[in-house]
N, C-alpha and C. Protein backbone atom coordinates (compact mmCIF):
# COMPACT_ATOMS: atom_id res chain seq x y z
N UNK A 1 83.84 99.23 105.18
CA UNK A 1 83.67 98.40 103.99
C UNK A 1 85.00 97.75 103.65
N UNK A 2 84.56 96.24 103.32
CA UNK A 2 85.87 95.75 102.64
C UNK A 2 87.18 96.29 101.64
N UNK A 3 88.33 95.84 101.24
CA UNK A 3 89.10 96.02 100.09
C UNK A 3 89.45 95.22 99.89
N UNK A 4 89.25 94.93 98.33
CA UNK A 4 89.49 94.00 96.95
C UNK A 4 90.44 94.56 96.28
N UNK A 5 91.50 93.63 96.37
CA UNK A 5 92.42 93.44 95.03
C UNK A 5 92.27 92.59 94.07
N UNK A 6 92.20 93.32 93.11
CA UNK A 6 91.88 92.50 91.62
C UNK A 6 93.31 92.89 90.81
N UNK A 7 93.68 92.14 89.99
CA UNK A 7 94.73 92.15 88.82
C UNK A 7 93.81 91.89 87.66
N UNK A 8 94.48 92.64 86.89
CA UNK A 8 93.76 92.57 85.09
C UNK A 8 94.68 91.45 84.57
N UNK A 9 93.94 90.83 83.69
CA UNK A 9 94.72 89.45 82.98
C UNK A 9 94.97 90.07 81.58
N UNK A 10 94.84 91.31 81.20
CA UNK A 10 95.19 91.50 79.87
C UNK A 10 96.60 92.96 79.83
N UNK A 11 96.29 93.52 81.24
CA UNK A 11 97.58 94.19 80.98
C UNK A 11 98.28 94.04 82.29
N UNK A 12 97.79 93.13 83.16
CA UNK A 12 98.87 93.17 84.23
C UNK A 12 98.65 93.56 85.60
N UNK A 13 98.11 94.91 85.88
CA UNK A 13 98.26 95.62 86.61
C UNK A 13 97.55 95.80 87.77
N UNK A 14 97.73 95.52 88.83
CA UNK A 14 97.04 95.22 90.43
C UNK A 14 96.57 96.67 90.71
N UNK A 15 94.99 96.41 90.97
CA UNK A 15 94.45 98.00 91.79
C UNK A 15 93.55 97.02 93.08
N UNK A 16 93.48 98.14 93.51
CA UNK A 16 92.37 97.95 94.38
C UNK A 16 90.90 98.78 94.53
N UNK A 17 90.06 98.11 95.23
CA UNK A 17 88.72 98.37 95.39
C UNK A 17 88.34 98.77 96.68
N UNK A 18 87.47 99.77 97.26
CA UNK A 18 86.69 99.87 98.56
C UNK A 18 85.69 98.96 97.53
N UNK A 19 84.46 98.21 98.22
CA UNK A 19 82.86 98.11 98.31
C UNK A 19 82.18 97.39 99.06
N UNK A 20 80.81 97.45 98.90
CA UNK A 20 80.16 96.62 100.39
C UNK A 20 80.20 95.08 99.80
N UNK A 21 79.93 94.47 100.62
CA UNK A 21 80.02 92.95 100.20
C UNK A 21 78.84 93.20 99.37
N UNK A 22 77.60 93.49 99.23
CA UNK A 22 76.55 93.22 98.20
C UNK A 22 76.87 93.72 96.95
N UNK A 23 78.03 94.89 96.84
CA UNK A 23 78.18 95.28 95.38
C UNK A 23 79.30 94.50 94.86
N UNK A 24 80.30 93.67 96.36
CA UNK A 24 81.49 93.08 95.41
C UNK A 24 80.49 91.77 94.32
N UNK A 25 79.40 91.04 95.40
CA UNK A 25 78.98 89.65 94.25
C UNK A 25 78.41 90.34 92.98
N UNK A 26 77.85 91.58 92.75
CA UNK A 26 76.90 91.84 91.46
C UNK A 26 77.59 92.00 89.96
N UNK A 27 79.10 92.62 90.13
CA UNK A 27 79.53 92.56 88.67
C UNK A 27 81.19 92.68 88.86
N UNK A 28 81.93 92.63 88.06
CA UNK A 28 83.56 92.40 88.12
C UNK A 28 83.42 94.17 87.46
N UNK A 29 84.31 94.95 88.43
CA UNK A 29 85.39 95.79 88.19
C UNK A 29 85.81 96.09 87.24
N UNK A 30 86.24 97.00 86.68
CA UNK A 30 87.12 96.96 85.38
C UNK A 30 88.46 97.77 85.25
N UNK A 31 89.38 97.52 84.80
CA UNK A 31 90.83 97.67 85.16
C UNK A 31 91.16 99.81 85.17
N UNK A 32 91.93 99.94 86.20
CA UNK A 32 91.96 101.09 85.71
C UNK A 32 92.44 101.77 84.77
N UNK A 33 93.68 101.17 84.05
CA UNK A 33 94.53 100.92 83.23
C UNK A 33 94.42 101.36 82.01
N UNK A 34 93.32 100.06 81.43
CA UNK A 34 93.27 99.29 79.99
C UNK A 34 91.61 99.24 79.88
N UNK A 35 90.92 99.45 80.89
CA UNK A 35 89.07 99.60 81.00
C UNK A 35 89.15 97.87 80.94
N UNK A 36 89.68 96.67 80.83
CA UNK A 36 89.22 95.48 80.43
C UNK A 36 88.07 94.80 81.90
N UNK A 37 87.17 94.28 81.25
CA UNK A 37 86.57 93.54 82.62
C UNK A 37 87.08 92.44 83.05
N UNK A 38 88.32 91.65 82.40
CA UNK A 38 89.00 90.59 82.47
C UNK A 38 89.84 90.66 83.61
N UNK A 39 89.29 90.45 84.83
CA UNK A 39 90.18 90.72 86.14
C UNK A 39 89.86 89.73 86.69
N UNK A 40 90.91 89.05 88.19
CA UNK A 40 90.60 88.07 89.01
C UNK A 40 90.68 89.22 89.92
N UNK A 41 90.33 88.47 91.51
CA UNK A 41 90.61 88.87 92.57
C UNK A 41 91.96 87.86 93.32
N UNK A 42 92.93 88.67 93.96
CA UNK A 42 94.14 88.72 94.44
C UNK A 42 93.31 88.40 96.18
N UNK A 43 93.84 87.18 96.32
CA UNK A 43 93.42 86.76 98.11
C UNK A 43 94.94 87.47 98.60
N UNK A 44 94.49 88.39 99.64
CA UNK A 44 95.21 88.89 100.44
C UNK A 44 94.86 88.92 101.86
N UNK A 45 95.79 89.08 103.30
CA UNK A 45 95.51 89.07 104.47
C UNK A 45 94.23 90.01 104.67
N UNK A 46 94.06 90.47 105.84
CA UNK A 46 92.78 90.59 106.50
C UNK A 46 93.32 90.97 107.74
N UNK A 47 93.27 92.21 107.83
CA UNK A 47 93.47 93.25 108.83
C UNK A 47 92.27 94.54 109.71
N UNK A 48 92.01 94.44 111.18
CA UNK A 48 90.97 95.09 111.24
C UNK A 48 91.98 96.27 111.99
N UNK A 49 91.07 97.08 111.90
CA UNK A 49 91.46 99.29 111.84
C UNK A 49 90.97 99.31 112.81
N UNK A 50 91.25 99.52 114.61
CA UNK A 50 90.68 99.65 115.70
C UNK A 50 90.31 101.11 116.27
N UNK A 51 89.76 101.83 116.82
CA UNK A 51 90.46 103.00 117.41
C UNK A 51 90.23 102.48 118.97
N UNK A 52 91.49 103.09 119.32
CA UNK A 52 91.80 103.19 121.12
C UNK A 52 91.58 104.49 121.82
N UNK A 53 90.43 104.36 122.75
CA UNK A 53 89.96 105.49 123.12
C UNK A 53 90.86 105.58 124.70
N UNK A 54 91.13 106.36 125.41
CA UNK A 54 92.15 106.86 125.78
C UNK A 54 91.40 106.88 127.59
């Protein structure tokens, strides 16, 4: 499953998220912080986790 970074616009503070893409479109997050639902999402790179079997 994906990870989302969101920042809160009322106190600041960058967390992040695991969820599946169908639960990121249904509702915004809420800060861990301050509880506010007033968050964007933070575009960040895009990295895939391989395993190398031997």
């Amino acid at each position: 499953m994906p990870t989302y970074e969101y920042r809160c616009e009322k106190c600041g503070k960058k967390f992040s998220r695991v969820e599946s893409i169908s639960e990121h479109g249904r509702r915004r997050p809420s800060c861990p912080k301050c509880k506010s639902t007033k968050v964007s999402q933070l575009f960040t790179s895009f990295y895939a986790k391989t395993a190398k079997k031997s």
